[in-house]
N, C-alpha and C. Protein backbone atom coordinates (compact mmCIF):
# COMPACT_ATOMS: atom_id res chain seq x y z
N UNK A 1 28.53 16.40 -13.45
CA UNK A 1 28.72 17.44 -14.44
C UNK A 1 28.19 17.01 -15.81
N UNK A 2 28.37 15.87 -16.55
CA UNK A 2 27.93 15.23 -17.70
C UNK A 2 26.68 15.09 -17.72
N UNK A 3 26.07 15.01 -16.66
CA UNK A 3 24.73 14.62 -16.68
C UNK A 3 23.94 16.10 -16.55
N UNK A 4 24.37 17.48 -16.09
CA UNK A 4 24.04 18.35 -15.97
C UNK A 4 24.14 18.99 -17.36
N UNK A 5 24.73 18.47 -17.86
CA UNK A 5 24.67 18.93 -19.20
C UNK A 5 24.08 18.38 -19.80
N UNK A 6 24.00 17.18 -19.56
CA UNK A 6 23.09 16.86 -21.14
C UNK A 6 21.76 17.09 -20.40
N UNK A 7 21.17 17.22 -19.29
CA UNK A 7 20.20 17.89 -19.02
C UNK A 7 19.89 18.79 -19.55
N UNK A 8 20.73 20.22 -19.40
CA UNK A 8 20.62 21.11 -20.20
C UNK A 8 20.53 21.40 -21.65
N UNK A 9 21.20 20.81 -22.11
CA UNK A 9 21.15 20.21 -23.56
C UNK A 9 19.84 19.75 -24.06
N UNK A 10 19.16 18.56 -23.59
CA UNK A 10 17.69 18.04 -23.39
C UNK A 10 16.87 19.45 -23.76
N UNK A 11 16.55 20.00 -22.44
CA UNK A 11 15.41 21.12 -21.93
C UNK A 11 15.74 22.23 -23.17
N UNK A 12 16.89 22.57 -23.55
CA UNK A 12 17.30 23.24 -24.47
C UNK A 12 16.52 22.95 -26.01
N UNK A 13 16.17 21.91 -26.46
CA UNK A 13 16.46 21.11 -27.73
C UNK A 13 15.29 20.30 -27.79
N UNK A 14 14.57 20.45 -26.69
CA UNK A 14 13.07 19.73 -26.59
C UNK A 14 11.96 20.79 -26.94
N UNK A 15 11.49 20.43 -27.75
CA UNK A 15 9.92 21.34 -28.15
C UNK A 15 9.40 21.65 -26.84
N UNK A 16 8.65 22.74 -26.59
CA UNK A 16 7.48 22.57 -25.55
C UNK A 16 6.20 21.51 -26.12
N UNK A 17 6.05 21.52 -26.90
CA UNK A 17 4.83 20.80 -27.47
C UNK A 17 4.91 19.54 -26.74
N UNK A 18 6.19 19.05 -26.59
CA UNK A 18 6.57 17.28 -26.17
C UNK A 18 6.28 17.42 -24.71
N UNK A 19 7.13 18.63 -24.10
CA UNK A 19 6.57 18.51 -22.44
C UNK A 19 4.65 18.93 -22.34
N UNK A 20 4.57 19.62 -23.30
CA UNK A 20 2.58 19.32 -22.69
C UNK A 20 2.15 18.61 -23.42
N UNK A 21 2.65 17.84 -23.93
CA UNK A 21 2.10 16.08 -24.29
C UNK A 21 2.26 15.50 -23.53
N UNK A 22 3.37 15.25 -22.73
CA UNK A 22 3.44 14.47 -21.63
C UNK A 22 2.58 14.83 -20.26
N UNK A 23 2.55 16.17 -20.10
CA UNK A 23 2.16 16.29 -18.62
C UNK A 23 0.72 16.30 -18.75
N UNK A 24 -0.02 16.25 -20.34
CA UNK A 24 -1.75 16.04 -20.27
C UNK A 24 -1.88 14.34 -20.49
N UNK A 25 -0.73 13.64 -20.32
CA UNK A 25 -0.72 11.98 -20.97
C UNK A 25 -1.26 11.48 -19.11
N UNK A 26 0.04 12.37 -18.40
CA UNK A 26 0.29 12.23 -16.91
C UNK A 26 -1.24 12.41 -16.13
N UNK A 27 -1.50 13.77 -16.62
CA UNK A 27 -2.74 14.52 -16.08
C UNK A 27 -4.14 13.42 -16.04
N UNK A 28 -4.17 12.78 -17.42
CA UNK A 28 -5.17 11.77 -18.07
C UNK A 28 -4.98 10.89 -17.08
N UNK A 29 -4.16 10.33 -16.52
CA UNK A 29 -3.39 9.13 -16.44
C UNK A 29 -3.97 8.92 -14.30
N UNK A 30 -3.66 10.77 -14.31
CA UNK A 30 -3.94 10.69 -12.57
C UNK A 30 -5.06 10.75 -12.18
N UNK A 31 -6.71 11.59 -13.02
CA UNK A 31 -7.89 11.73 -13.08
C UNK A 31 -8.30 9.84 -13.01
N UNK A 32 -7.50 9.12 -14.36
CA UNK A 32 -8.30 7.88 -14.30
C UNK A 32 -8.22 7.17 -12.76
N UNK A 33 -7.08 7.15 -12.08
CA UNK A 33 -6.50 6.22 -11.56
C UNK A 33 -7.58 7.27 -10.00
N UNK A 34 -7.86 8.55 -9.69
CA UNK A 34 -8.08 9.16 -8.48
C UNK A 34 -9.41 8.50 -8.95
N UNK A 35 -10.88 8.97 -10.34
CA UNK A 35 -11.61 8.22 -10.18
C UNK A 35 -12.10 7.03 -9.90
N UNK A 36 -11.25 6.27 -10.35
CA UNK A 36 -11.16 4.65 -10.26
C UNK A 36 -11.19 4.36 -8.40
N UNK A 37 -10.28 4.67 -8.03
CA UNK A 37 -9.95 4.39 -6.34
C UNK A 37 -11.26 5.09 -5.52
N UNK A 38 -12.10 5.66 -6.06
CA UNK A 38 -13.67 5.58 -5.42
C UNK A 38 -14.37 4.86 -5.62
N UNK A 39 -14.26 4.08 -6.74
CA UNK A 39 -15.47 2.66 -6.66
C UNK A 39 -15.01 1.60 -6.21
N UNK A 40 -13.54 1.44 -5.46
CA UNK A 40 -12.76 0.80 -4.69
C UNK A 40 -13.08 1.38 -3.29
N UNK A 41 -14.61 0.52 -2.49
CA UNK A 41 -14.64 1.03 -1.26
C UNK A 41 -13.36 0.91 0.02
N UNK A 42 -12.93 -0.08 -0.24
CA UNK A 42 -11.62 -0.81 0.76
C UNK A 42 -10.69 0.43 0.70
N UNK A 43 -10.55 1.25 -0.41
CA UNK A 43 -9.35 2.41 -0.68
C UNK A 43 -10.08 3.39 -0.70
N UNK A 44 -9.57 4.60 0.02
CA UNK A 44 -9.67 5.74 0.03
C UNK A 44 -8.94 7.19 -0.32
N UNK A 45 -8.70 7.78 -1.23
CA UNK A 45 -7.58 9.01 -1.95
C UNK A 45 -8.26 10.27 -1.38
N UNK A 46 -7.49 10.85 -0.32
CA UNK A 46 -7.74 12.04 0.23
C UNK A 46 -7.40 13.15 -0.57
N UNK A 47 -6.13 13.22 -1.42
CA UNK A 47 -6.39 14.36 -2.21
C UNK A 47 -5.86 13.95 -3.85
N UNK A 48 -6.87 14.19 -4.74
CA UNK A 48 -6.45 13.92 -6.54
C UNK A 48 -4.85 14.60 -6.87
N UNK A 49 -4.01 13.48 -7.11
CA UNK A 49 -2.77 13.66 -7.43
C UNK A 49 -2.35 14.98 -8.58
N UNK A 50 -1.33 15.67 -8.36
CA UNK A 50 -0.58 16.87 -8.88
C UNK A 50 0.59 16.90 -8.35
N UNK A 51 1.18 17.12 -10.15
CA UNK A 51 2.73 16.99 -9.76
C UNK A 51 3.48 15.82 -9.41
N UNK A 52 2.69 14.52 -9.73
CA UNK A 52 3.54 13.12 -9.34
C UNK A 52 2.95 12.69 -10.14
N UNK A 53 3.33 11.26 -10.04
CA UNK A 53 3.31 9.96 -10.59
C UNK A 53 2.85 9.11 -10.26
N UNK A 54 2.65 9.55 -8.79
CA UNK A 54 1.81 8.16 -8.46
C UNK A 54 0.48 9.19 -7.57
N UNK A 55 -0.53 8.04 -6.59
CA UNK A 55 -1.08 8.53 -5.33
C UNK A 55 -0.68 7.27 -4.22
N UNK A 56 -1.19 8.07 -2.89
CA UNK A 56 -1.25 7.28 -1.77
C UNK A 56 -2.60 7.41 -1.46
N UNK A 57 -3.38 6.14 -1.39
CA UNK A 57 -4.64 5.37 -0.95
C UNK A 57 -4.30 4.88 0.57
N UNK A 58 -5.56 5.26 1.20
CA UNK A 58 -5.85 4.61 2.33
C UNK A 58 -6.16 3.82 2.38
N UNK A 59 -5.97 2.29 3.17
CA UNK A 59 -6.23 0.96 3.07
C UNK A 59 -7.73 0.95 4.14
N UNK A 60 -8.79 0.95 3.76
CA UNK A 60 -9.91 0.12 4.99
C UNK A 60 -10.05 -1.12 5.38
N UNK A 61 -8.97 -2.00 6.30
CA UNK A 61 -9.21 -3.13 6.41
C UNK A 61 -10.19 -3.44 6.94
N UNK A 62 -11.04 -2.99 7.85
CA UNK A 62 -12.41 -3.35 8.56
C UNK A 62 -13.42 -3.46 7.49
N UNK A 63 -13.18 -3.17 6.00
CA UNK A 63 -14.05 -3.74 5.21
C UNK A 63 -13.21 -5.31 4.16
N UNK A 64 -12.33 -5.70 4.47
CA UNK A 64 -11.57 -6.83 4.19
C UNK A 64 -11.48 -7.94 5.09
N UNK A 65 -12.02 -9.05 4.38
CA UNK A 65 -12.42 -10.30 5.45
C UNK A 65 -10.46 -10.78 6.07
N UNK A 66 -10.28 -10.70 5.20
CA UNK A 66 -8.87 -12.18 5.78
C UNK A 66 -7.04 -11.43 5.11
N UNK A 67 -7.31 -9.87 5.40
CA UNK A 67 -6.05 -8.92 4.86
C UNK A 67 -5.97 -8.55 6.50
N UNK A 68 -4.42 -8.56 6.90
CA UNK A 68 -4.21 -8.46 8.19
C UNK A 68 -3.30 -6.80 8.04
N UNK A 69 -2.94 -6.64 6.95
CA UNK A 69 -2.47 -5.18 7.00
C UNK A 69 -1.78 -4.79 5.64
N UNK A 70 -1.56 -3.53 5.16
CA UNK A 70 -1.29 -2.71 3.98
C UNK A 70 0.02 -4.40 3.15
N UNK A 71 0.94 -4.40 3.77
CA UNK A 71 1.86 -6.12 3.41
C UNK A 71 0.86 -7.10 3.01
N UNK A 72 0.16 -7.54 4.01
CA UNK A 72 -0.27 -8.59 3.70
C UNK A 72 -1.53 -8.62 2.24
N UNK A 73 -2.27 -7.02 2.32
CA UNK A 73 -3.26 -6.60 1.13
C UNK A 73 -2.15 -7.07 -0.45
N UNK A 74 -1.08 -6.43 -0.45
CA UNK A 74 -0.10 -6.19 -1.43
C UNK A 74 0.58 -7.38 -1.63
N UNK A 75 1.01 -8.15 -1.40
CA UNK A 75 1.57 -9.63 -1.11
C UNK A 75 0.41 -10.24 -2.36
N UNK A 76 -1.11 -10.66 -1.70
CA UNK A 76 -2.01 -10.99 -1.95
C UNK A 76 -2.65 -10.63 -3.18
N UNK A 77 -2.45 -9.36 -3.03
CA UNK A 77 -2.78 -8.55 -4.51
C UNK A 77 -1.70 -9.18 -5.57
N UNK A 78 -0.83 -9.06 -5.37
CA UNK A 78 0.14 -9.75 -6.42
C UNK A 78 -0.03 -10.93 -6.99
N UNK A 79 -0.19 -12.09 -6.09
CA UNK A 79 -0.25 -13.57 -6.00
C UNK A 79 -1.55 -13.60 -7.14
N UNK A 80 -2.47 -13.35 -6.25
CA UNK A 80 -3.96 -13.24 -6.81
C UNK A 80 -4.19 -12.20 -8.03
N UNK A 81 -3.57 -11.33 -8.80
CA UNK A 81 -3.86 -10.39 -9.29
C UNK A 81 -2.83 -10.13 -10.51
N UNK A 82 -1.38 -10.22 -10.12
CA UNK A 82 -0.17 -9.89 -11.09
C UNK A 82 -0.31 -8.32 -10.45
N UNK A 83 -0.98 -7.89 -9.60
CA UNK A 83 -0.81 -6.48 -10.12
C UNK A 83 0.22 -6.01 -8.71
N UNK A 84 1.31 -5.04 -9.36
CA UNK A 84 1.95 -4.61 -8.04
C UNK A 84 1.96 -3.04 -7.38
N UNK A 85 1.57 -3.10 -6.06
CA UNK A 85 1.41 -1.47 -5.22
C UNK A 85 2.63 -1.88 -4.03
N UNK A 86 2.84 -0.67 -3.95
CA UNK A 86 3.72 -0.19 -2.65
C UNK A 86 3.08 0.04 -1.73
N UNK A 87 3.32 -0.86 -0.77
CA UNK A 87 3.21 -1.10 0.94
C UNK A 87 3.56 -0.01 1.50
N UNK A 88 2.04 0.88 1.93
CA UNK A 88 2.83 2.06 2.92
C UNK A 88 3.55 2.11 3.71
N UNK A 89 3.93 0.96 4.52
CA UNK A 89 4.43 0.77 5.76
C UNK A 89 6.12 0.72 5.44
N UNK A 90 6.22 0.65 3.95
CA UNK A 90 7.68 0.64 3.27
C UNK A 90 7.99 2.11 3.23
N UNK A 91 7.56 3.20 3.56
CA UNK A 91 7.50 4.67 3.57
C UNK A 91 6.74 5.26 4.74
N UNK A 92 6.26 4.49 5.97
CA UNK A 92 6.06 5.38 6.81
C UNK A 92 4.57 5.14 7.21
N UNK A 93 4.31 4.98 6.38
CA UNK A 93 1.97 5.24 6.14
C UNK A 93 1.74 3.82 6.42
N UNK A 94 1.56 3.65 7.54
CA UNK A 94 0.95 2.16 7.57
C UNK A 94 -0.68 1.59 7.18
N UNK A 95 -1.01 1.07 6.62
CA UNK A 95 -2.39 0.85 6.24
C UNK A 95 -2.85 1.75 5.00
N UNK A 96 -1.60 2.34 4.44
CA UNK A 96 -1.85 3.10 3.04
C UNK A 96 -0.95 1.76 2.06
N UNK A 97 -1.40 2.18 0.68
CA UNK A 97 -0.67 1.94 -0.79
C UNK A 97 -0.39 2.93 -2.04
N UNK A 98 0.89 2.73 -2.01
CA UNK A 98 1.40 3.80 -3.14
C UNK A 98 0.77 3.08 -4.88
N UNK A 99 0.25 3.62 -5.30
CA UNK A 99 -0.04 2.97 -6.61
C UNK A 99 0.13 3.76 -7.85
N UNK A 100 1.20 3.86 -8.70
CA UNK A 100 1.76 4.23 -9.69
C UNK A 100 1.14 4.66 -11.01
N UNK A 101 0.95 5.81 -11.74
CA UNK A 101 0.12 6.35 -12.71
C UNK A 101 0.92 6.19 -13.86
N UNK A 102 1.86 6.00 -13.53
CA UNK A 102 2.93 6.39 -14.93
C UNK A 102 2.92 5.19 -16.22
N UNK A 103 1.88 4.59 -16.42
CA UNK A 103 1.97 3.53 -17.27
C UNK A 103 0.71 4.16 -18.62
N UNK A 104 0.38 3.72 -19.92
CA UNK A 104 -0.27 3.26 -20.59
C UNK A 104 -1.90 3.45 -20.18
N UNK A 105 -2.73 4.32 -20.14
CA UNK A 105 -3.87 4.62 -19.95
C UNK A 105 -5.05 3.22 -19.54
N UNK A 106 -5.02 2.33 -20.56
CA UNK A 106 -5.59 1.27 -20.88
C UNK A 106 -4.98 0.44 -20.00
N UNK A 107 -3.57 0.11 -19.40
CA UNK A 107 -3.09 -0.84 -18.38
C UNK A 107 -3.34 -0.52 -16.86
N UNK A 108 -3.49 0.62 -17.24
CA UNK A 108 -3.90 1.36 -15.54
C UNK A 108 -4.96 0.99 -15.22
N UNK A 109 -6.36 1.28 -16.55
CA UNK A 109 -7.30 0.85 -16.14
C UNK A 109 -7.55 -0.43 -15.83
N UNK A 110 -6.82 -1.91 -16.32
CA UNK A 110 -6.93 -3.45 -16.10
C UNK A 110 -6.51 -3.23 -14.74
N UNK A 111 -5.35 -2.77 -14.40
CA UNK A 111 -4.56 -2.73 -13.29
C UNK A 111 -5.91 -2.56 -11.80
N UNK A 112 -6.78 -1.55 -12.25
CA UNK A 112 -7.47 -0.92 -11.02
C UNK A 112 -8.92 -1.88 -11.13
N UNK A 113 -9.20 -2.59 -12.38
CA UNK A 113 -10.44 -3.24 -12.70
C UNK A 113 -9.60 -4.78 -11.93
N UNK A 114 -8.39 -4.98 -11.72
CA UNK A 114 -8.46 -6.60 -11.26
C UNK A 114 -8.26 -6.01 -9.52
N UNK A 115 -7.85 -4.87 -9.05
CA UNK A 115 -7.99 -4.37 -7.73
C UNK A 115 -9.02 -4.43 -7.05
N UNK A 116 -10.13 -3.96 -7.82
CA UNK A 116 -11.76 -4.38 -7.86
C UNK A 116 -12.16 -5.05 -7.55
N UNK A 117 -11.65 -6.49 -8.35
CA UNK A 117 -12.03 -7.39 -8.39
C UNK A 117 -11.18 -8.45 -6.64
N UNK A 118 -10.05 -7.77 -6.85
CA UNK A 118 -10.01 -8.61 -5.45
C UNK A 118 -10.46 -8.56 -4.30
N UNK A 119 -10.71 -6.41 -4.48
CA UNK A 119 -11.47 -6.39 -2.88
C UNK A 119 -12.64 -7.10 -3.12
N UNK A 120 -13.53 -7.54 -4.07
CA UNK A 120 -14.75 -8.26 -3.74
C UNK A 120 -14.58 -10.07 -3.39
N UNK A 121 -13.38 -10.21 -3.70
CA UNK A 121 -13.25 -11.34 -3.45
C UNK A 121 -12.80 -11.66 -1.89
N UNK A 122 -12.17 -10.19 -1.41
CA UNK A 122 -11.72 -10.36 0.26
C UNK A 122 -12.54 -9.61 0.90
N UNK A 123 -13.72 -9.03 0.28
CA UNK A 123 -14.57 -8.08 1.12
C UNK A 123 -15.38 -8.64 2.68
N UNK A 124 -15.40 -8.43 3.31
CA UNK A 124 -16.66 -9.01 4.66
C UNK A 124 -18.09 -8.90 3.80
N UNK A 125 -18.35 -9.70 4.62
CA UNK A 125 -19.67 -10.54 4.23
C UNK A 125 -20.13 -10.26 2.44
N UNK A 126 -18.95 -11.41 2.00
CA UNK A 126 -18.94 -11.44 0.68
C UNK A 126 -19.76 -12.76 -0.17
N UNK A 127 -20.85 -11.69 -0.62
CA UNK A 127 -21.83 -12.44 -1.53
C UNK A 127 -21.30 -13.42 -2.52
N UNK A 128 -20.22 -13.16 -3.03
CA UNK A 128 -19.46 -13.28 -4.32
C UNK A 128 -19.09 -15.35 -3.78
N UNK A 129 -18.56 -15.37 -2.70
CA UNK A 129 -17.81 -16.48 -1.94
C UNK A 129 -19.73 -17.83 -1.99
N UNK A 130 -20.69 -16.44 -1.44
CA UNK A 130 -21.77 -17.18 -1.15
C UNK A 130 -22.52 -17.64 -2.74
N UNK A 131 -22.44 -17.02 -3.42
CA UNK A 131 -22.75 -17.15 -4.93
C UNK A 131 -21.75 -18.47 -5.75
N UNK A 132 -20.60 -18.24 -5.47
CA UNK A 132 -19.69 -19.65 -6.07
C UNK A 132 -20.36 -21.39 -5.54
N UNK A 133 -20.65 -20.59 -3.79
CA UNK A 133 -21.32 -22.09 -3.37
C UNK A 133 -22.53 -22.50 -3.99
N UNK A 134 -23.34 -21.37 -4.26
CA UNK A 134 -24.92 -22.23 -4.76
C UNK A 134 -24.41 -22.39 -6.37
N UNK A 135 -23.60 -22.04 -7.21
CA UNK A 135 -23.17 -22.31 -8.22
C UNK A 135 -22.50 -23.82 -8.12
N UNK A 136 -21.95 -23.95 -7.51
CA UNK A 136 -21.42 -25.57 -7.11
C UNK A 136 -22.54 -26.54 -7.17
N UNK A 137 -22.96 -26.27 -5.78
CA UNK A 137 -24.01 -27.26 -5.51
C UNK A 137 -25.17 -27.54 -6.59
N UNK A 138 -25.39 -25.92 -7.44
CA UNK A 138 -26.19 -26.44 -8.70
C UNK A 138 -25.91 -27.11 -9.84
N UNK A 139 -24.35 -26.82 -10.01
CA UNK A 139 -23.75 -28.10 -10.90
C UNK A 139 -23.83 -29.58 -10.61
N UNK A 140 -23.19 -29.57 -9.64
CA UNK A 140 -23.56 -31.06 -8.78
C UNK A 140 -24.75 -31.33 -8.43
N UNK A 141 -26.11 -31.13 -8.16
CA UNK A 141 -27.69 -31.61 -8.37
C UNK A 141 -27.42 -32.09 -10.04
N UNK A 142 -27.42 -30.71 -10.88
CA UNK A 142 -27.71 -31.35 -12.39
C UNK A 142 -26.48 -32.85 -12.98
N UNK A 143 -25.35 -32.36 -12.19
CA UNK A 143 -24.71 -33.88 -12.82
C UNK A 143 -25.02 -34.95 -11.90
N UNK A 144 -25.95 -34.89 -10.97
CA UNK A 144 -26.33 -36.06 -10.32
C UNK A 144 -27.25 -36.03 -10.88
N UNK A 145 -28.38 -35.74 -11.15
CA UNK A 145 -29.58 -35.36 -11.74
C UNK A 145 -29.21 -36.23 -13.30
N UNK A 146 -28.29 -36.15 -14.39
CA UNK A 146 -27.22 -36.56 -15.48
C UNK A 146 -28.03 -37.77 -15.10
N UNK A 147 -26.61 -38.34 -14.01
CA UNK A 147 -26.08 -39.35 -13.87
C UNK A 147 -26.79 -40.58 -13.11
N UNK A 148 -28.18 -39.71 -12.66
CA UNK A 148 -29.58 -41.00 -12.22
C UNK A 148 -30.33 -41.08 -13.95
N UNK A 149 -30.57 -40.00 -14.48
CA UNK A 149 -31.05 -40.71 -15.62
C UNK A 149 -30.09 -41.59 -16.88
N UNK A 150 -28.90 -41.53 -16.86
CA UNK A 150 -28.15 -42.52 -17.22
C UNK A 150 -28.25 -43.99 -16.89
N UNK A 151 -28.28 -44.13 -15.47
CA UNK A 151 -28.54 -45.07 -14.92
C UNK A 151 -30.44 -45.52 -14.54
N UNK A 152 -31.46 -44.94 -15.10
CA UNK A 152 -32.60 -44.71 -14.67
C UNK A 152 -33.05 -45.10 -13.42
N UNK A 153 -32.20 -44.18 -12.33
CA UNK A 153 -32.68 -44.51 -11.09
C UNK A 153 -33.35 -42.69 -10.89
N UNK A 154 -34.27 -42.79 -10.56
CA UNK A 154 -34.90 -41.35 -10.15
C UNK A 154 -33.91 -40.77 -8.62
N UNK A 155 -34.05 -39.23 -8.80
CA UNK A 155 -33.48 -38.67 -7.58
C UNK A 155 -34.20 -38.81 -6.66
């Protein structure tokens, strides 16, 4: 009963101006996050969110080298990322993720730019893994490379 009232009370005593500030903050908020989850090939959004807060993404693991399912993507994502989604399989949707709009425009976007960044790091046949190695091995030639002319022994 207390709470029905001050509900009423609220809706009563609130500008409209404040509720369509919020629901074009929301609106902003669901466009970024539905565009974003298309340049995320691994995820797929069947329909642009209305009327919520969040969406549900389809997980493509057959494009993920070493993610065994929607848990194990989200687990990983965290560890590796800070960033946290809901495990479809915690609601029914197995191989989906719930991922939340309701934040700060600018955090949503870090949020979906380090998502990015992990599917390329777990993608199949990932260049990114093959690129770190010749980056290695070219450090190590030049500090061997260093470390014969220090010593003037030629490579």
């Amino acid at each position: 009963m207390i709470i029905e009232g001050a509900v009423a009370q609220i809706l009563e005593n609130t500008k409209y101006v404040f509720f369509s500030k919020i629901i074009n903050i929301i609106r902003e908020a669901a466009n970024i996050c539905y565009d974003r989850i298309k340049e995320i090939p691994c995820l797929t959004c069947p329909h642009k969110p209305a009327g919520t807060m969040s969406v549900m993404a389809n997980l493509n693991l057959s494009l993920l080298e070493d993610i065994s399912d929607d848990m194990d993507f989200c687990f990983k994502l965290a560890k590796e990322e800070s960033v946290i989604v809901l495990s479809g399989c915690v609601v029914g949707m197995k191989n989906w993720i719930r991922i939340t709009f309701a934040i700060e425009p600018a955090s949503l976007e870090e949020g979906l730019n380090r998502i990015k960044a992990f599917y390329h790091r777990h993608s199949r046949g990932n260049n990114y893994k093959f690129f770190i190695l010749v980056m290695e091995v070219l450090l190590l030639f030049k500090l061997f490379k260093h470390l014969c002319s220090l010593s003037e022994i030629s490579p």
